[in-house]
Protein backbone atom coordinates (compact mmCIF):
# COMPACT_ATOMS: atom_id res chain seq x y z
CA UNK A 1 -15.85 -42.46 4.61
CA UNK A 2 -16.74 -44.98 7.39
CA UNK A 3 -15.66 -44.61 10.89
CA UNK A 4 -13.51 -47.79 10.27
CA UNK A 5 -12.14 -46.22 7.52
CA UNK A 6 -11.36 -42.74 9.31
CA UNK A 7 -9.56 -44.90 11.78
CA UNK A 8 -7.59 -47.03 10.09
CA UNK A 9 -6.34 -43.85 7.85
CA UNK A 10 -5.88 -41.95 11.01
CA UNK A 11 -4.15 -45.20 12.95
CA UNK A 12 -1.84 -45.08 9.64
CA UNK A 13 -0.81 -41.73 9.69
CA UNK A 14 -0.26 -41.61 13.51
CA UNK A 15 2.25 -44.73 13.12
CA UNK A 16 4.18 -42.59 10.48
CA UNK A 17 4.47 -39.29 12.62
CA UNK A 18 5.58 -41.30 15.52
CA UNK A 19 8.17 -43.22 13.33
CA UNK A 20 9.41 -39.73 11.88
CA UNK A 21 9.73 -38.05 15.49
CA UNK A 22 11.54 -41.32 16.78
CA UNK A 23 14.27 -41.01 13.50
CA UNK A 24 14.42 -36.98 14.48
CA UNK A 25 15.59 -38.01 17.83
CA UNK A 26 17.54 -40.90 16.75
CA UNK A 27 19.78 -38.59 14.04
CA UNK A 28 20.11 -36.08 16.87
CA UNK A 29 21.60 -39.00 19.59
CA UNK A 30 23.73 -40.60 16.97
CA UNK A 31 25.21 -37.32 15.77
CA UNK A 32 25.72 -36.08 19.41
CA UNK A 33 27.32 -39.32 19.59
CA UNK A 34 29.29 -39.44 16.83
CA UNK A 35 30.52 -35.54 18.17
CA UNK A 36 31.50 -36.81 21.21
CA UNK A 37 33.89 -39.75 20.51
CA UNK A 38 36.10 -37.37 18.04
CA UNK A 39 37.09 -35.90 21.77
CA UNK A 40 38.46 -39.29 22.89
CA UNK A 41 41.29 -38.66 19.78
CA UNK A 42 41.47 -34.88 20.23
CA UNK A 43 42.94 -36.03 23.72
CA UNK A 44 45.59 -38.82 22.31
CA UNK A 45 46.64 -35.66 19.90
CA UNK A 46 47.37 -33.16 22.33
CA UNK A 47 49.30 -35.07 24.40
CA UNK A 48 51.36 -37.80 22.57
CA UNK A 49 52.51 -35.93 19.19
CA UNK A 50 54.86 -32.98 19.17
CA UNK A 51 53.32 -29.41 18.31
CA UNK A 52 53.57 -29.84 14.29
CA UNK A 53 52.06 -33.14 14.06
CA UNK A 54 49.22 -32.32 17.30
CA UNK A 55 47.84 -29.23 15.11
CA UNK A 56 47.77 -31.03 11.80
CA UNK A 57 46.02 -33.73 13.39
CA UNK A 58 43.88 -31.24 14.97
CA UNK A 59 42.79 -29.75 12.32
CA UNK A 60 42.05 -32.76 10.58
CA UNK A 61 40.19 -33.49 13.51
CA UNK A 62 38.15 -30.43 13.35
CA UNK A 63 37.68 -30.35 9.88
CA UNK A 64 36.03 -34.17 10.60
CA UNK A 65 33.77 -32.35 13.09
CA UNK A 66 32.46 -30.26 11.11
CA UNK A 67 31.98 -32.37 8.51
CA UNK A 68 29.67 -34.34 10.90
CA UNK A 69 28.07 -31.25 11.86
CA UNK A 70 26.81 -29.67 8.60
CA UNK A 71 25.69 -33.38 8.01
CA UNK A 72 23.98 -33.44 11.00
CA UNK A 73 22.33 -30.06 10.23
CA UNK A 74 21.31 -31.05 7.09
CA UNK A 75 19.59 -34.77 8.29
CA UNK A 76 17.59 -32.82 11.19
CA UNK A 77 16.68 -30.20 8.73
CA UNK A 78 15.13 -32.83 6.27
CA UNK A 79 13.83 -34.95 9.23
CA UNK A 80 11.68 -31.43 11.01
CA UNK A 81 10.37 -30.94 7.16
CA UNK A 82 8.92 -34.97 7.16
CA UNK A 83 7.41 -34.81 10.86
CA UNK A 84 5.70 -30.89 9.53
CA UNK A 85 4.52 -32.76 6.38
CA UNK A 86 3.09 -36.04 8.13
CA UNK A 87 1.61 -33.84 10.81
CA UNK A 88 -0.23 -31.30 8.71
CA UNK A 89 -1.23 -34.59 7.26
CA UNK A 90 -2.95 -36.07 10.16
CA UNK A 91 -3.71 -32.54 11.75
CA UNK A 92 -6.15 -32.56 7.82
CA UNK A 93 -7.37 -35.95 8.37
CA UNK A 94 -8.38 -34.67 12.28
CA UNK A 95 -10.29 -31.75 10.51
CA UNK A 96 -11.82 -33.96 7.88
CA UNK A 97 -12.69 -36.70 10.47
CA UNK A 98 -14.54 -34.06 12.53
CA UNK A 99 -16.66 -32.85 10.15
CA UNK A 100 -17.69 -36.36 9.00
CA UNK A 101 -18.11 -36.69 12.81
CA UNK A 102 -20.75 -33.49 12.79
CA UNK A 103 -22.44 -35.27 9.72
CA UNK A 104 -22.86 -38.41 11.66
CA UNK A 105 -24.48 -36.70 14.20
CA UNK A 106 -26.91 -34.24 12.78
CA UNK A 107 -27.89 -37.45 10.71
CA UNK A 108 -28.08 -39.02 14.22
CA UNK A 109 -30.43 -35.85 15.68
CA UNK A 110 -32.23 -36.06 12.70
CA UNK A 111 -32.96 -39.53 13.44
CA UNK A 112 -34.15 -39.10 16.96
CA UNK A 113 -31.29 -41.03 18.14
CA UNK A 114 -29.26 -39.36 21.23
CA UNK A 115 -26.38 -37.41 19.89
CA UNK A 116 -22.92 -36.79 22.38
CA UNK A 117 -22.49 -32.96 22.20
CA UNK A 118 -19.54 -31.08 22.85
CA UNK A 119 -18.22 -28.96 25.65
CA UNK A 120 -15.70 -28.47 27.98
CA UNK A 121 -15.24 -32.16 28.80
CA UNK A 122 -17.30 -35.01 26.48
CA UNK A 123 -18.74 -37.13 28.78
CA UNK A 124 -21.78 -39.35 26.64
CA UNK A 125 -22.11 -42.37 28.76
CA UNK A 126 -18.05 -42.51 29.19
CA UNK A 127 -15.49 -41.19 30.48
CA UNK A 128 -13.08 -39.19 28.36
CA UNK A 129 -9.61 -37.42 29.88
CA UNK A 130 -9.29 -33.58 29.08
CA UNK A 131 -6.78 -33.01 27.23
CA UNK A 132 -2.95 -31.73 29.25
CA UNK A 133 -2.45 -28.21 27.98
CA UNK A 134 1.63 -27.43 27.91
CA UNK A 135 3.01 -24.17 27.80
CA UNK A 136 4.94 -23.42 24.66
CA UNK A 137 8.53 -23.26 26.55
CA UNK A 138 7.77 -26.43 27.79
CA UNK A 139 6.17 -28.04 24.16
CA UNK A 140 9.40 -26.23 22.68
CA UNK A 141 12.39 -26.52 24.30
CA UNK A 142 13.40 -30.07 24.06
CA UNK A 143 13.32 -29.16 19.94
CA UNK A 144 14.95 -25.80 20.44
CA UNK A 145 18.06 -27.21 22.20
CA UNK A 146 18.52 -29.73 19.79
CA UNK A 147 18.23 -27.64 16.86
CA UNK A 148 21.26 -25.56 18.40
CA UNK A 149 23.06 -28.25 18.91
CA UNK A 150 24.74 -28.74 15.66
CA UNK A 151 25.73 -25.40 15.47
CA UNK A 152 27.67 -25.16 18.72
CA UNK A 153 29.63 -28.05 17.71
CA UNK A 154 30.40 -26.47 14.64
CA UNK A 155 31.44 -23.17 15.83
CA UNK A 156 33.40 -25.26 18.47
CA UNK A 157 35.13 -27.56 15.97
CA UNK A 158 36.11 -24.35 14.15
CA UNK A 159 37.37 -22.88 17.01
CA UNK A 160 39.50 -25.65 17.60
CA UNK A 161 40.77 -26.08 14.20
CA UNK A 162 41.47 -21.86 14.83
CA UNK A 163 43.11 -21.93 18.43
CA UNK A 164 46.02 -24.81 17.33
CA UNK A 165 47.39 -22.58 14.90
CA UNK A 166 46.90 -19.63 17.05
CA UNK A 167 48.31 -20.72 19.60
């Protein structure tokens, strides 16, 4: 393939695993949303209906919440398996692209022509940034505490829908 072709194939399939992390984090805010106004009725219920009606309601409540929360499970689940899949994807078009790369440029020694090599840092009449190295709790967390999330909700919801009969 041509570099213009590597590009364009590469500029495609970064657009897609930029559009699948954006809908991860937009199912995550809309369900942590959607969590958060059924307390704004869990209040009006425990203080305006007498104790029969308040835990009914309650638990109709809860069961609601954890309706949304198994949902919400399930759409982050399928979202994490589409950003894994577009970004082994690109992370094969990377490995492709850099040994068409290595090609170019043994055809390039070959040639006589001078060739950019490889070290620490590229530097080949420009400047190129090194790369930020993150440590995994920081690369990790933001997608760990998410991913618990759901389930705190649910075990909370549950709890609830528990404690008003309990109690």
């Amino acid at each position: 393939m041509e570099l213009e072709e590597w590009l364009r194939l590469y500029q495609a399939f970064s657009t897609t695993a930029g559009v699948k992390e954006h809908d991860y984090w937009t199912i995550a805010g809309i369900f942590l949303l959607a969590n958060c106004l059924l307390v704004l009725p869990l209040s009006l219920f425990l203080f305006s209906y007498t104790v029969w009606e308040g835990r009914f309601l309650i638990t109709v409540l809860a069961g609601i919440g954890i309706l949304i929360c198994l949902a919400w499970s399930l759409s982050q689940r399928r979202a994490v398996q589409e950003m894994e899949h577009v970004s082994g994807l690109l992370r094969s078009i990377e490995g492709q692209f850099a040994g068409g790369d290595f090609h170019r440029s043994l055809y390039k020694l070959l040639a006589g022509e001078e060739v950019c090599i490889p070290s620490t840092s590229w530097k080949c009449k420009e400047w190129h940034p090194e790369v930020d190295r993150m440590g995994p709790v920081t690369r990790l967390l933001p997608r760990t505490s998410i991913s618990i999330l759901p389930l705190v909700f649910l075990l909370a919801w549950a709890a609830l829908a528990v404690i008003s009969w309990v109690a």
